[in-house]
N, C-alpha and C. Protein backbone atom coordinates (compact mmCIF):
# COMPACT_ATOMS: atom_id res chain seq x y z
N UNK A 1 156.16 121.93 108.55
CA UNK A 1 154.77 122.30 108.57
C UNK A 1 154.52 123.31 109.68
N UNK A 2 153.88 124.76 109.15
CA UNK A 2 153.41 125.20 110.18
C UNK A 2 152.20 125.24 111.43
N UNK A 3 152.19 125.00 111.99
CA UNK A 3 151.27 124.59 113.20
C UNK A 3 150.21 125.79 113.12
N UNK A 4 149.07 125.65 113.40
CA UNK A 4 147.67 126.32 113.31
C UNK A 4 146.58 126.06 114.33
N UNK A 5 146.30 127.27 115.21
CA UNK A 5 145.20 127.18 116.34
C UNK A 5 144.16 127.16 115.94
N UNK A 6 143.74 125.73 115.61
CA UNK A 6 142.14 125.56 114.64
C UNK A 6 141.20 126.35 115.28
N UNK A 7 141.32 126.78 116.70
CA UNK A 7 140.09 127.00 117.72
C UNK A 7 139.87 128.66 117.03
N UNK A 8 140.89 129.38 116.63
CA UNK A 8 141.01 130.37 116.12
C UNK A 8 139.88 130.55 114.99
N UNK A 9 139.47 129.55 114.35
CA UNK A 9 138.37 130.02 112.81
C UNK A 9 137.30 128.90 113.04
N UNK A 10 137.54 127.82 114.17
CA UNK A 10 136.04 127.14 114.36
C UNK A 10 135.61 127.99 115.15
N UNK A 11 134.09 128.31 114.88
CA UNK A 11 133.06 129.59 115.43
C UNK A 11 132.26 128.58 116.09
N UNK A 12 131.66 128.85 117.46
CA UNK A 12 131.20 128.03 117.68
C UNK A 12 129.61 128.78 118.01
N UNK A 13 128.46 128.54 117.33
CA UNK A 13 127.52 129.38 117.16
C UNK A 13 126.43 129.00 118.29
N UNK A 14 125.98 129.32 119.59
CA UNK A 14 124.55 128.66 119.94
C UNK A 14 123.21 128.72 119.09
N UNK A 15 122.47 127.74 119.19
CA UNK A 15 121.31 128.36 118.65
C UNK A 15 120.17 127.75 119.53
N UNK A 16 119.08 128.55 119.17
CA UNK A 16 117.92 128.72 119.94
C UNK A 16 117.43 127.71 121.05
N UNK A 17 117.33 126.16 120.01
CA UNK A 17 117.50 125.28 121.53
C UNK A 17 118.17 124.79 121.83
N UNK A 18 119.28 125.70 122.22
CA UNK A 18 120.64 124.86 122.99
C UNK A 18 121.76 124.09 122.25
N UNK A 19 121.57 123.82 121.43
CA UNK A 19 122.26 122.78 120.26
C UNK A 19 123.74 123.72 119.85
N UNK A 20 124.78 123.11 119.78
CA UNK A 20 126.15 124.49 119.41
C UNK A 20 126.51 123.66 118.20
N UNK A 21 126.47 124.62 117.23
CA UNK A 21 126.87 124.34 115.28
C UNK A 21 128.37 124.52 115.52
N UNK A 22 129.08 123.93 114.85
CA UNK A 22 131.06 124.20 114.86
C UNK A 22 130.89 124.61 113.62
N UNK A 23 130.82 125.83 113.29
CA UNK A 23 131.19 126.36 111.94
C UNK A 23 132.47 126.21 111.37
N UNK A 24 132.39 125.60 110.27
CA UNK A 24 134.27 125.54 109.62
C UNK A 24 134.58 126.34 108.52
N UNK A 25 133.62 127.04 108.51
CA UNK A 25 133.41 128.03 107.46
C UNK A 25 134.88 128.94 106.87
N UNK A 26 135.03 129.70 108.45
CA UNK A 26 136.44 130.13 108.68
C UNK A 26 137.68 129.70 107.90
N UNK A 27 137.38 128.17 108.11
CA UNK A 27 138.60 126.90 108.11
C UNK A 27 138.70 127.26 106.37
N UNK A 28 137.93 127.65 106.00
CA UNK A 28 137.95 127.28 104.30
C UNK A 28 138.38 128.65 103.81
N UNK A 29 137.53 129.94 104.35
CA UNK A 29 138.30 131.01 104.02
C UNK A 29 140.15 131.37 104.37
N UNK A 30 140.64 130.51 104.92
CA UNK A 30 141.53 130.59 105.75
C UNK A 30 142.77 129.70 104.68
N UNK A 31 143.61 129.78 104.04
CA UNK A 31 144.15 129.16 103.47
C UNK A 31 145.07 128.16 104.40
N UNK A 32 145.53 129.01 105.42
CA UNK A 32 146.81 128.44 106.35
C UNK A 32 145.98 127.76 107.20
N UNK A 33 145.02 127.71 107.70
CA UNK A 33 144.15 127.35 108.27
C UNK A 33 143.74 125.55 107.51
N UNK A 34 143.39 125.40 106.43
CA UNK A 34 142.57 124.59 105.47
C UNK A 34 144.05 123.55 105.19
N UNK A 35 145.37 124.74 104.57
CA UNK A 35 146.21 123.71 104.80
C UNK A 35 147.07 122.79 105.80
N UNK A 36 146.61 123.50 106.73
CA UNK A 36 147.24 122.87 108.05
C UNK A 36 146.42 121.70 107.77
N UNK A 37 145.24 121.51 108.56
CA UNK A 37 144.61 120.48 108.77
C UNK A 37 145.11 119.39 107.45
N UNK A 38 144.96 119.86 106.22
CA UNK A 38 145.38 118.50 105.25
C UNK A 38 146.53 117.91 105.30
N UNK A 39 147.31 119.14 105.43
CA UNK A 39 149.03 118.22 105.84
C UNK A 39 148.87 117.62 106.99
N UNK A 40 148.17 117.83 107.70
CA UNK A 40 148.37 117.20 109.11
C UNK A 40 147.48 115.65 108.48
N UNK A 41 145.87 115.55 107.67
CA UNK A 41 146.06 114.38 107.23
C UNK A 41 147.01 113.38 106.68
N UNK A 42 147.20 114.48 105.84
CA UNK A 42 149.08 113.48 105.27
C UNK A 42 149.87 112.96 106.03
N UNK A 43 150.78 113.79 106.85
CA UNK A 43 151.63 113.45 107.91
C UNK A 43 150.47 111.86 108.73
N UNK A 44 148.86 112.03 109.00
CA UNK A 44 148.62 110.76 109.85
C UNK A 44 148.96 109.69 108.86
N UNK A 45 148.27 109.95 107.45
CA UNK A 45 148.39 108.32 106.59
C UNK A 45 149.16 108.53 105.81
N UNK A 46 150.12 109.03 105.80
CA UNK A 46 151.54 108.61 104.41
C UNK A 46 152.03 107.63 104.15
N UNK A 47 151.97 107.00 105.65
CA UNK A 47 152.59 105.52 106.07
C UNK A 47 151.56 104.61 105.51
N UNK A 48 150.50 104.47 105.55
CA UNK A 48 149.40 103.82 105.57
C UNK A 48 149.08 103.57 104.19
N UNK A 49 148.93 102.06 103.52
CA UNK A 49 148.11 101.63 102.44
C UNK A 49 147.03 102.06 102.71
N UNK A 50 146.27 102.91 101.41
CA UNK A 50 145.28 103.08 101.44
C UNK A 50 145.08 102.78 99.88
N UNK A 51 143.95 102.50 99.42
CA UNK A 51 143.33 101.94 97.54
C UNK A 51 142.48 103.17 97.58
N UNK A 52 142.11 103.94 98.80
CA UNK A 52 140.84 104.77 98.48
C UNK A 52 140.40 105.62 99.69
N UNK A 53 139.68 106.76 99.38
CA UNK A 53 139.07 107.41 100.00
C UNK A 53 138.03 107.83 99.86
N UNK A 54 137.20 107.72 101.43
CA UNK A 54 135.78 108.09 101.21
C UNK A 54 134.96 108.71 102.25
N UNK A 55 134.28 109.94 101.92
CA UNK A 55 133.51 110.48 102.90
C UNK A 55 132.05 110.91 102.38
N UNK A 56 131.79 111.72 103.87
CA UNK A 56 129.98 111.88 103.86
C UNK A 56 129.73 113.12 102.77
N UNK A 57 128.79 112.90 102.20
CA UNK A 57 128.64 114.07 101.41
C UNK A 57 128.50 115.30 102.06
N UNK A 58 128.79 116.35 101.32
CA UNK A 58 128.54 117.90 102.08
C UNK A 58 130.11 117.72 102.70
N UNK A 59 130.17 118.28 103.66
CA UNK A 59 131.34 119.50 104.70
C UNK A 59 132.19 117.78 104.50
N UNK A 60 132.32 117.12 104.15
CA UNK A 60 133.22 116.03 104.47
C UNK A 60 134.18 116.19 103.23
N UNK A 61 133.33 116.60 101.58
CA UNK A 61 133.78 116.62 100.54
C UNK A 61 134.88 117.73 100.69
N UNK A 62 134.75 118.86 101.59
CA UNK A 62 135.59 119.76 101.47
C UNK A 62 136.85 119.50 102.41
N UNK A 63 137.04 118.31 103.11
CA UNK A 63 138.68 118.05 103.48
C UNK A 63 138.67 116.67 102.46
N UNK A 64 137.76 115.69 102.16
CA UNK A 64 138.35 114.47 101.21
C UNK A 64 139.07 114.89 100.42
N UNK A 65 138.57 115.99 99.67
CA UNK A 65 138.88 116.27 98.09
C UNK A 65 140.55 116.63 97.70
N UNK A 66 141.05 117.68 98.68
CA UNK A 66 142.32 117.78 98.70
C UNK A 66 143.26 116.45 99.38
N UNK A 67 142.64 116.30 100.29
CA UNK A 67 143.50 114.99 100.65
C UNK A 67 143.64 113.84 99.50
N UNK A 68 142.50 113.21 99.09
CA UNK A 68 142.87 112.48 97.89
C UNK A 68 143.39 113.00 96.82
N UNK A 69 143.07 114.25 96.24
CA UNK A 69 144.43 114.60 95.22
C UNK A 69 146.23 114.72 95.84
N UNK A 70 146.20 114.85 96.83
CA UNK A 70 147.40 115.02 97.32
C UNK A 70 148.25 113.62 97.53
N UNK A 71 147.09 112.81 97.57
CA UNK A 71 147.59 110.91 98.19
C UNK A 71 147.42 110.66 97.10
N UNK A 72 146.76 110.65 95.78
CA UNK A 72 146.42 110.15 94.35
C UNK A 72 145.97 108.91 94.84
N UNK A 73 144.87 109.70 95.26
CA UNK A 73 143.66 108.08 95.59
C UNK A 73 142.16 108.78 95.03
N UNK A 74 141.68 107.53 94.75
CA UNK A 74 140.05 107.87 94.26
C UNK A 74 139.24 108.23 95.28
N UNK A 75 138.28 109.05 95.43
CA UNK A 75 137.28 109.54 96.04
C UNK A 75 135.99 108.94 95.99
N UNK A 76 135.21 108.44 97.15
CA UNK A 76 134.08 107.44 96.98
C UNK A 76 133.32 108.86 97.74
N UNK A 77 132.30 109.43 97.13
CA UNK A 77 131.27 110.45 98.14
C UNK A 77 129.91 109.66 98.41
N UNK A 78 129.92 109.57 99.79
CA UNK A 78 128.67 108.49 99.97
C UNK A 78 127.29 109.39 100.73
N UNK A 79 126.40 109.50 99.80
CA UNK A 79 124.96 110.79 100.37
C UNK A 79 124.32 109.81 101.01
N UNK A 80 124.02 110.36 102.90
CA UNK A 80 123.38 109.54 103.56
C UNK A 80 121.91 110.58 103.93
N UNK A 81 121.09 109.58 104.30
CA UNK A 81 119.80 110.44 104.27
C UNK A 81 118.89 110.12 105.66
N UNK A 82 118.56 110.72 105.82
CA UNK A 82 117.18 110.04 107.03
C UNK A 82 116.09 109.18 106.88
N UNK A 83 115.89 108.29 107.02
CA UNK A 83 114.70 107.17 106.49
C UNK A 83 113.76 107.68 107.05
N UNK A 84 112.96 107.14 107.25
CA UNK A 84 111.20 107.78 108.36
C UNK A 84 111.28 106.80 109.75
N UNK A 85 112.59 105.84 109.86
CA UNK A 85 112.29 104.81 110.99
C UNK A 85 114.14 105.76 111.62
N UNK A 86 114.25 106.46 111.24
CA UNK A 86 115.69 107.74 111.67
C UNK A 86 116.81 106.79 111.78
N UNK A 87 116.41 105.50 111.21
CA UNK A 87 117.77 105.00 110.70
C UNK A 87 118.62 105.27 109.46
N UNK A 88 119.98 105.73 109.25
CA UNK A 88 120.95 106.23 108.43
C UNK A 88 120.54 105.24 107.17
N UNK A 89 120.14 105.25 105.98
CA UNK A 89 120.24 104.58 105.09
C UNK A 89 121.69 105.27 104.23
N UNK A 90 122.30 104.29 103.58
CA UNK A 90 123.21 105.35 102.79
C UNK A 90 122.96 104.98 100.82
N UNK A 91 122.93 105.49 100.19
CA UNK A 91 122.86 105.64 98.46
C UNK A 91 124.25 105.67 98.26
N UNK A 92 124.79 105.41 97.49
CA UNK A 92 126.08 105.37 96.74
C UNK A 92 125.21 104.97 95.12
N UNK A 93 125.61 106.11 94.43
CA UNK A 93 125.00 106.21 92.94
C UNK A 93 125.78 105.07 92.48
N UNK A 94 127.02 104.77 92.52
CA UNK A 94 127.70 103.74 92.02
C UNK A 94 127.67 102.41 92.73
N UNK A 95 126.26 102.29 93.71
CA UNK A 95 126.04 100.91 94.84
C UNK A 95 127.06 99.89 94.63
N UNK A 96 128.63 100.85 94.39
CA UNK A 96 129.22 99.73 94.81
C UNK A 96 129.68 98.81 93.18
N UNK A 97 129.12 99.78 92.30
CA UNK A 97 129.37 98.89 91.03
C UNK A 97 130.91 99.22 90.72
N UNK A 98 131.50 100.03 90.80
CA UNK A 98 132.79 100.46 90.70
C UNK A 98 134.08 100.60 91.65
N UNK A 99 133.66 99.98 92.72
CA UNK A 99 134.85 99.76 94.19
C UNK A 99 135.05 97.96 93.87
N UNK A 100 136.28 98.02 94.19
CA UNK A 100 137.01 97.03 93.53
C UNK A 100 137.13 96.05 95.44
N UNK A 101 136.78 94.88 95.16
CA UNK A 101 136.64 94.45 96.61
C UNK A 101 138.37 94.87 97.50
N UNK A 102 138.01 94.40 98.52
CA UNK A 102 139.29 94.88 99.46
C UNK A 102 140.14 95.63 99.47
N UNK A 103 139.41 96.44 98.66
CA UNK A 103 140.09 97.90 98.99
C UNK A 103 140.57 98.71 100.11
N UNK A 104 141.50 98.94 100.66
CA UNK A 104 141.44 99.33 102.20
C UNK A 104 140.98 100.98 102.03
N UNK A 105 140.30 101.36 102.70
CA UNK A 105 139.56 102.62 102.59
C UNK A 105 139.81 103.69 103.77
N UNK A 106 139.66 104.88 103.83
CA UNK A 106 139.58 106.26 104.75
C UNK A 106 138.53 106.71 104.55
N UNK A 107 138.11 107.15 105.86
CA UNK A 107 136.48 107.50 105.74
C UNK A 107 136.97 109.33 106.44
N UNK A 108 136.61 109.90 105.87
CA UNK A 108 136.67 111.42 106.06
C UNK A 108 135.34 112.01 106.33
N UNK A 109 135.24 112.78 107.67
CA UNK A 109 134.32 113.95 107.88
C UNK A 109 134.85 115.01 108.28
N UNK A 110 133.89 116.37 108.46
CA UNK A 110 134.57 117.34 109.21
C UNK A 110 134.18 117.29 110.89
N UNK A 111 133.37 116.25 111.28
CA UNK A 111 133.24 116.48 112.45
C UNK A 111 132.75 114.99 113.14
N UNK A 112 132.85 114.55 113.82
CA UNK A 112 132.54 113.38 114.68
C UNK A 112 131.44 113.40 115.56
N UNK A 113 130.38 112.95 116.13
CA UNK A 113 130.01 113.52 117.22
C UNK A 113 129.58 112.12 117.66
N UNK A 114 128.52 111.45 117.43
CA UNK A 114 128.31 109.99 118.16
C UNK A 114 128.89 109.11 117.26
N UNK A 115 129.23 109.05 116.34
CA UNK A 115 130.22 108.21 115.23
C UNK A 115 128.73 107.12 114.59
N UNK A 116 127.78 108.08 114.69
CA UNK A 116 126.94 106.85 113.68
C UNK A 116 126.85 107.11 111.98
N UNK A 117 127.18 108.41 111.42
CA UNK A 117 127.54 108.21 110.16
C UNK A 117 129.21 107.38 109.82
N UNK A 118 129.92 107.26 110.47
CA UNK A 118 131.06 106.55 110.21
C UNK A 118 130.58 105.46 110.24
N UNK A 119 129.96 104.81 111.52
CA UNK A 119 129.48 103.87 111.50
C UNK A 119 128.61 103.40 110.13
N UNK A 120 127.75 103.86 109.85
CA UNK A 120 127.11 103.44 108.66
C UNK A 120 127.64 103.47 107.42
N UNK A 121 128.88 103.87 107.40
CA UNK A 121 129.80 104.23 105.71
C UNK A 121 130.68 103.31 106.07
N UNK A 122 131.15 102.81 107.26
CA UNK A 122 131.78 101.43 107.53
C UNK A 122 130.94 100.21 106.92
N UNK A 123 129.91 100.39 107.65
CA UNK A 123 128.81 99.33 107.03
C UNK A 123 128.59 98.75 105.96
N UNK A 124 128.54 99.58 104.94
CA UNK A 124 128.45 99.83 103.64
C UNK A 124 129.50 99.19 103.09
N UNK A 125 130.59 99.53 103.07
CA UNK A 125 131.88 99.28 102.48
C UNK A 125 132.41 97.91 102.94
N UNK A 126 132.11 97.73 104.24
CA UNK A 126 132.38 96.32 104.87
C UNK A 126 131.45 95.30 104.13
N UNK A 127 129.75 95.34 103.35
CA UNK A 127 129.25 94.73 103.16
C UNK A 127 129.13 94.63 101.30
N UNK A 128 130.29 95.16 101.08
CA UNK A 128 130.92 95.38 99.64
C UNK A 128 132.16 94.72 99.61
N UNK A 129 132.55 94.02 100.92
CA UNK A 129 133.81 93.42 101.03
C UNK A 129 135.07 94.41 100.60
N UNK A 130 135.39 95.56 101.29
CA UNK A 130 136.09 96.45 101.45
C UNK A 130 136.24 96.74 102.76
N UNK A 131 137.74 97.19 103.39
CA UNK A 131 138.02 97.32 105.03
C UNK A 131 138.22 98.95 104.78
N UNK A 132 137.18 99.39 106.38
CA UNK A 132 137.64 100.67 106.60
C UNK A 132 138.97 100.53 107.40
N UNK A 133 140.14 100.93 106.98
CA UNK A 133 141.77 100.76 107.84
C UNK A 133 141.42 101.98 108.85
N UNK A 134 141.13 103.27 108.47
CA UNK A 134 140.48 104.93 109.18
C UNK A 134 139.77 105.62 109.64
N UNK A 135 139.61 106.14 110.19
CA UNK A 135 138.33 107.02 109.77
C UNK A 135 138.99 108.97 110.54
N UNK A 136 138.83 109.86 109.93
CA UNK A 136 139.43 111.11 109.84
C UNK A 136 138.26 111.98 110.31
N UNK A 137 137.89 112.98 111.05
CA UNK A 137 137.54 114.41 111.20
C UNK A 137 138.74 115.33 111.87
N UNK A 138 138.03 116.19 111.26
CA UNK A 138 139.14 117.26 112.05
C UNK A 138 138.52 118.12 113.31
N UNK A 139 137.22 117.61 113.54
CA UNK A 139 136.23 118.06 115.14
C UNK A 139 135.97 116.67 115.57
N UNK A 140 136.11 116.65 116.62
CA UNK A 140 135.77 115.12 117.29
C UNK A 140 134.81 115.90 118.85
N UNK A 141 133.57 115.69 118.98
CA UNK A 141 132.95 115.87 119.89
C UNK A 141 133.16 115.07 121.09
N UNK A 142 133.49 114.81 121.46
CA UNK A 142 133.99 113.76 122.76
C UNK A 142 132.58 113.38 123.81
N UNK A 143 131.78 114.16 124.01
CA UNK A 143 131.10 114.40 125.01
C UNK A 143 130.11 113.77 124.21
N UNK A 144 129.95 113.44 122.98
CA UNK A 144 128.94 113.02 122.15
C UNK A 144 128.77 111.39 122.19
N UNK A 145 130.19 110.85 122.29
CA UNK A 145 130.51 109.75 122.48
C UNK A 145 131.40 108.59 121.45
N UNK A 146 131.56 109.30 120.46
CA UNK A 146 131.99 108.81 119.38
C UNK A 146 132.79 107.57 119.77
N UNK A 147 133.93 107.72 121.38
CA UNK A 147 134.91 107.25 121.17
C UNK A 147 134.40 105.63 121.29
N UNK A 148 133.50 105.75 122.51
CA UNK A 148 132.47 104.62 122.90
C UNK A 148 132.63 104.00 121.64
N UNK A 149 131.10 104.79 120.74
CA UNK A 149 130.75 103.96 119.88
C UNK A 149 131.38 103.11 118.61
N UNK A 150 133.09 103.88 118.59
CA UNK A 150 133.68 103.45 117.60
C UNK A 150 135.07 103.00 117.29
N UNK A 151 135.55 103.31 119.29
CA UNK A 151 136.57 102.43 119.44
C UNK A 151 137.49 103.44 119.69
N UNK A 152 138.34 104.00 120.72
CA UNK A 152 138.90 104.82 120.81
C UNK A 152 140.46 105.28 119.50
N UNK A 153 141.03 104.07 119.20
CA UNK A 153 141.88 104.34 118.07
C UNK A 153 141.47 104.23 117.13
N UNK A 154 140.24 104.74 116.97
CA UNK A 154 139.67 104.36 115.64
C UNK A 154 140.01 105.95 114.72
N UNK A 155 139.33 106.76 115.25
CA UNK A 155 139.09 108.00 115.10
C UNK A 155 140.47 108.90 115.26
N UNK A 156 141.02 109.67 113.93
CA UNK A 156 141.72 110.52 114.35
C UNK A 156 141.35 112.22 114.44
N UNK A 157 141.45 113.03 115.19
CA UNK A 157 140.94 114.29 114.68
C UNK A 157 142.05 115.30 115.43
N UNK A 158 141.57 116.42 114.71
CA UNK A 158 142.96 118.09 115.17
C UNK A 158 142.17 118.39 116.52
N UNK A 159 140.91 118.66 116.61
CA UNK A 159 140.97 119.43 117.45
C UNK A 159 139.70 118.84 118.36
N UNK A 160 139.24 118.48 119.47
CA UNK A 160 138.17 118.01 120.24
C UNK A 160 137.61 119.02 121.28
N UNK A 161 135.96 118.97 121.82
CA UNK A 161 135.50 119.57 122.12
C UNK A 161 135.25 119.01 123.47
């Protein structure tokens, strides 16, 4: 596998109040770029039983998707939304009617930052009687706190901020 300086095509954009976007935009135009990072998923869980994979809708679908065709595992896409009390509710169109209990699962994003959407797609799946064994980004914000909130070996990612 050839090795790839992710820092090279994540753009890191300021905007107006202070807030910095990690564009992965790059990452996707970038073939060597896009495949690095997935082999490098492979190479983490090859070893690893997994029944399934599942991430946040949007920018998460675009590393799940190759990774589960490559592992020949099913894809769970779970759309989380903002309630009015700014707690994470999550929808799964299939609430769960089609995940087969104890499934051991991978939770895929492209980016980490306080780990409360992992957190809440853990939730979910845990209360469907399914174990998250993973959880995958390929940006891990550090300074955000993720590791705190979700356990330092919990989280694997390429590249941290």
């Amino acid at each position: 596998m050839v090795e790839y300086d992710l820092k090279k095509v994540i753009c890191l954009e300021k905007q107006e109040d202070g807030d910095i976007i990690y564009n992965i935009s790059k990452i996707l135009r970038t073939p060597d770029a896009l495949g690095f990072c997935i082999d490098q998923m492979c190479d983490f869980y090859r070893d690893q039983k997994l029944d399934a994979v599942a991430c946040c809708y949007n920018r998460g679908v675009v590393f799940a998707t190759p990774f589960a065709y490559r592992m020949h595992l099913p894809l769970y896409v779970v759309k989380n939304e903002e309630a009015q009390d700014s707690n994470y509710y999550y929808d799964m169109s299939i609430k769960g009617k089609n995940i087969k209990e104890n499934q051991r699962i991978l939770l895929i994003d492209d980016l980490v930052a306080t780990g409360k959407s992992f957190h809440e797609t853990a939730k979910f799946f845990t209360e469907i009687n399914c174990m998250v064994v993973g959880m995958f980004a390929v940006i891990g914000l550090k300074n955000k706190g993720y590791e705190e909130n979700l356990g330092k070996d919990t989280v694997n990612t390429l590249i941290n901020y």
